[in-house]
Protein backbone atom coordinates (compact mmCIF):
# COMPACT_ATOMS: atom_id res chain seq x y z
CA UNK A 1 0.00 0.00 0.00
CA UNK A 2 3.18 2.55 0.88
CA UNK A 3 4.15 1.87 -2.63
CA UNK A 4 1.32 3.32 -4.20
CA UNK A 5 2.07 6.81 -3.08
CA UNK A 6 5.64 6.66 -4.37
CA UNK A 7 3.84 4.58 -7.82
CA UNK A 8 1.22 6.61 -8.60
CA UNK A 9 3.00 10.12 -8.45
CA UNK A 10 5.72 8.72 -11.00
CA UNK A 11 3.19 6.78 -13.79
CA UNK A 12 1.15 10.52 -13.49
CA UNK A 13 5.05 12.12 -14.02
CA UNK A 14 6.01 9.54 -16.92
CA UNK A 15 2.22 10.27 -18.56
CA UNK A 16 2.88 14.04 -18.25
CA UNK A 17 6.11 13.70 -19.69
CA UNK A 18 4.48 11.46 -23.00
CA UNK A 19 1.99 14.07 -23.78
CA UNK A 20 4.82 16.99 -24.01
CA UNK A 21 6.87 14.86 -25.63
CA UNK A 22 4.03 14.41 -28.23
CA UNK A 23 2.76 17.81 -28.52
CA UNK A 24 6.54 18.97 -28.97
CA UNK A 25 7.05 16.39 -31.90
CA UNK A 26 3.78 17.55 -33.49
CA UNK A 27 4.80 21.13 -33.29
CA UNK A 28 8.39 20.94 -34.59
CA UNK A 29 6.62 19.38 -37.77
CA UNK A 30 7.60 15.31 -37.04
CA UNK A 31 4.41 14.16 -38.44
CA UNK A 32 3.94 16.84 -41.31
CA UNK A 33 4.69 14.18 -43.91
CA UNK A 34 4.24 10.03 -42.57
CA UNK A 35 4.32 8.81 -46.89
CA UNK A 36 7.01 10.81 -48.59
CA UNK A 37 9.94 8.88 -47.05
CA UNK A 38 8.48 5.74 -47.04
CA UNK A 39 7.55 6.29 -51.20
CA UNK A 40 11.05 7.56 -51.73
CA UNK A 41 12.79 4.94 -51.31
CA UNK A 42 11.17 3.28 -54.30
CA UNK A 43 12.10 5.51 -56.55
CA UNK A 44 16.03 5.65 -57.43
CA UNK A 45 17.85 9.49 -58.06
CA UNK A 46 19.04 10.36 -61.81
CA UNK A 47 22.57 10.90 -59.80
CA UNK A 48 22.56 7.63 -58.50
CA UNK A 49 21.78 6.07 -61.64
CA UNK A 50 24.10 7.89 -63.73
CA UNK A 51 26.83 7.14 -61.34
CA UNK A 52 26.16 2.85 -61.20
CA UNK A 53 26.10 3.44 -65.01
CA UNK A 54 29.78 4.91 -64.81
CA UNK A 55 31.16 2.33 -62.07
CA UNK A 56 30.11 -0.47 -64.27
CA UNK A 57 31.62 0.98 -67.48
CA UNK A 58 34.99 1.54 -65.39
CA UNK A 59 34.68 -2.12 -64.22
CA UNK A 60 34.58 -3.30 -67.72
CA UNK A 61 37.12 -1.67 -69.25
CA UNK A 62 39.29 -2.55 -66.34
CA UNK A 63 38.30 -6.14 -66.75
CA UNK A 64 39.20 -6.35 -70.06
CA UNK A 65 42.46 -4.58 -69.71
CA UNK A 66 43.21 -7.48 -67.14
CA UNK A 67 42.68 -10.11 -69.50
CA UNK A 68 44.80 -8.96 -72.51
């Protein structure tokens, strides 16, 4: 039973804390946008392609100069 009034206090502290946590995440703009990221990573950059493009070309040519 002495527990509860050492319990109780902290759970209403740790609750308190949540909900400013929350309200300071929505305010600094943390759930502004929830699908962009997650549909970005599907599609690639024109950098990053044009650059995989290059590395594999550079590969080749090295691999060939290897071999003669």
């Amino acid at each position: 039973m002495e527990s509860l009034f050492i319990l109780i206090p902290i759970a209403v502290l740790f609750i308190a804390l949540a909900i400013k946590v929350f309200f300071w995440a929505v305010d600094n703009g943390q759930f502004d946008d929830l699908e962009g990221p997650a549909h970005s990573i599907l599609f690639e950059d024109k950098a990053t392609k044009k650059s995989a493009q290059t590395d594999t070309c550079q590969s080749s040519e090295k691999d060939n100069h290897l071999q003669s």
